[in-house]
C-alpha atoms as a PDB file:
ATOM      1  CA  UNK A   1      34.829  95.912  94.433  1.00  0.00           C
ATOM      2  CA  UNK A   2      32.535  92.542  94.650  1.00  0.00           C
ATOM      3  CA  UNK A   3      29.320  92.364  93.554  1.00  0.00           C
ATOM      4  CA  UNK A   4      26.789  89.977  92.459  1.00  0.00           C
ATOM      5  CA  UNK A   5      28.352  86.864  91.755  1.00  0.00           C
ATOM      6  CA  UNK A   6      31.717  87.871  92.406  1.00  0.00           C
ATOM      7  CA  UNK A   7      33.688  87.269  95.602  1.00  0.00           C
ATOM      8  CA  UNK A   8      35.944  89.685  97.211  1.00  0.00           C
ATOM      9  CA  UNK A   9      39.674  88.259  97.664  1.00  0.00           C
ATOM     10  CA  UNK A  10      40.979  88.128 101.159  1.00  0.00           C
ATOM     11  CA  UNK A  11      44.221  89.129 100.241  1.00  0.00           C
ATOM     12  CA  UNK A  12      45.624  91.440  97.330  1.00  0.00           C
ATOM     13  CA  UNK A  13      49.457  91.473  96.382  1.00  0.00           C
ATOM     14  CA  UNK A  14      50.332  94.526  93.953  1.00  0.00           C
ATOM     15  CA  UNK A  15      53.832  95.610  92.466  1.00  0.00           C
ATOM     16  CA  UNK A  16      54.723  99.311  92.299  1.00  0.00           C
ATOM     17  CA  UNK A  17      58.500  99.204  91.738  1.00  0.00           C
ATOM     18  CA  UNK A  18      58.953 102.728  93.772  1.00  0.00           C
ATOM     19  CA  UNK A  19      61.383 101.816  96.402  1.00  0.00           C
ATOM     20  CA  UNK A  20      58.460 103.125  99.370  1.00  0.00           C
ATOM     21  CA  UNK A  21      58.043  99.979 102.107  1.00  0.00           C
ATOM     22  CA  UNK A  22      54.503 100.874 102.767  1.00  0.00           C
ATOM     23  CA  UNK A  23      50.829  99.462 101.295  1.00  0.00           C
ATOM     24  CA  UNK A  24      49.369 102.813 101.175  1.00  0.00           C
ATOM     25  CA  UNK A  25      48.981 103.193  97.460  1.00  0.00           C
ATOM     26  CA  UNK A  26      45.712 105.832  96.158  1.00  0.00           C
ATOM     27  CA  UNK A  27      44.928 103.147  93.991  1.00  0.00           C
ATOM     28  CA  UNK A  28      43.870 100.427  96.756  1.00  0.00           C
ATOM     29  CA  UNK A  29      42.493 102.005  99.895  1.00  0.00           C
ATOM     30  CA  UNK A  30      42.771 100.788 102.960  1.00  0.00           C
ATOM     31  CA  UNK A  31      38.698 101.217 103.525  1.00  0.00           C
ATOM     32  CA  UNK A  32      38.586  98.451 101.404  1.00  0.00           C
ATOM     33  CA  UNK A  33      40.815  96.026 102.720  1.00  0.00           C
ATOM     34  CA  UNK A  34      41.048  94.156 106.075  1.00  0.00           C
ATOM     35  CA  UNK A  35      44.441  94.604 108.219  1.00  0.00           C
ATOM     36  CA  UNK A  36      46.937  92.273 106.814  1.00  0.00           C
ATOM     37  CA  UNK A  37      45.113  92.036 103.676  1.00  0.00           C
ATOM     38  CA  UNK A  38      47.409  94.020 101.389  1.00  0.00           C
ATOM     39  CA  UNK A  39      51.118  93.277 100.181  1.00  0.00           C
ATOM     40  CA  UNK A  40      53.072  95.436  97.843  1.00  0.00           C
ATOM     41  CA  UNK A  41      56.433  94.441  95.782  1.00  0.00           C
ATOM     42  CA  UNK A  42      58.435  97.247  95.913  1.00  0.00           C
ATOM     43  CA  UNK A  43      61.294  96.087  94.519  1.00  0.00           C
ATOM     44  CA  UNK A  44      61.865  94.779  91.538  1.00  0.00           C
ATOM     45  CA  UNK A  45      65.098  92.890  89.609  1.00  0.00           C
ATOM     46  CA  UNK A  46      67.051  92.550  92.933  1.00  0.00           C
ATOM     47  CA  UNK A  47      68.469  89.807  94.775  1.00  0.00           C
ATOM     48  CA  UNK A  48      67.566  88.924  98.605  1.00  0.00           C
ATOM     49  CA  UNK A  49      69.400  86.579 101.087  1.00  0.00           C
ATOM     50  CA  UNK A  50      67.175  84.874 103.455  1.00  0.00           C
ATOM     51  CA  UNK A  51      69.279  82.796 105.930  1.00  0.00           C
ATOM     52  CA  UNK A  52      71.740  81.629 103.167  1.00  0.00           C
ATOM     53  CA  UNK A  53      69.295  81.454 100.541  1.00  0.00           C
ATOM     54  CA  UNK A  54      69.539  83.635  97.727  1.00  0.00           C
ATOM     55  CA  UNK A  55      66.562  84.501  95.826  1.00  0.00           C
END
């Protein structure tokens, strides 16, 4: 990832709709991303409540 001219993000946020809570995906290791760096959707077409928010 990177290289000349490009910058590497600080942060990546991926979807894989698989139901797993966890950022461990083969496709993004962790050797290339600092802790906290990675967030995964793994959910998709669902409805939260946050307080008494829905989103």
């Amino acid at each position: 990832m990177g290289g000349p001219g490009h910058a590497h993000p600080d942060m990546i946020d991926f979807a894989r709709w698989d139901g797993v809570q966890t950022v461990s995906d083969s496709a993004l290791p962790a050797s290339l991303w600092m802790p906290g760096g990675r967030m995964k959707q793994y959910r998709g077409d669902h409805h939260e409540t946050w307080s008494e928010d829905q989103h």
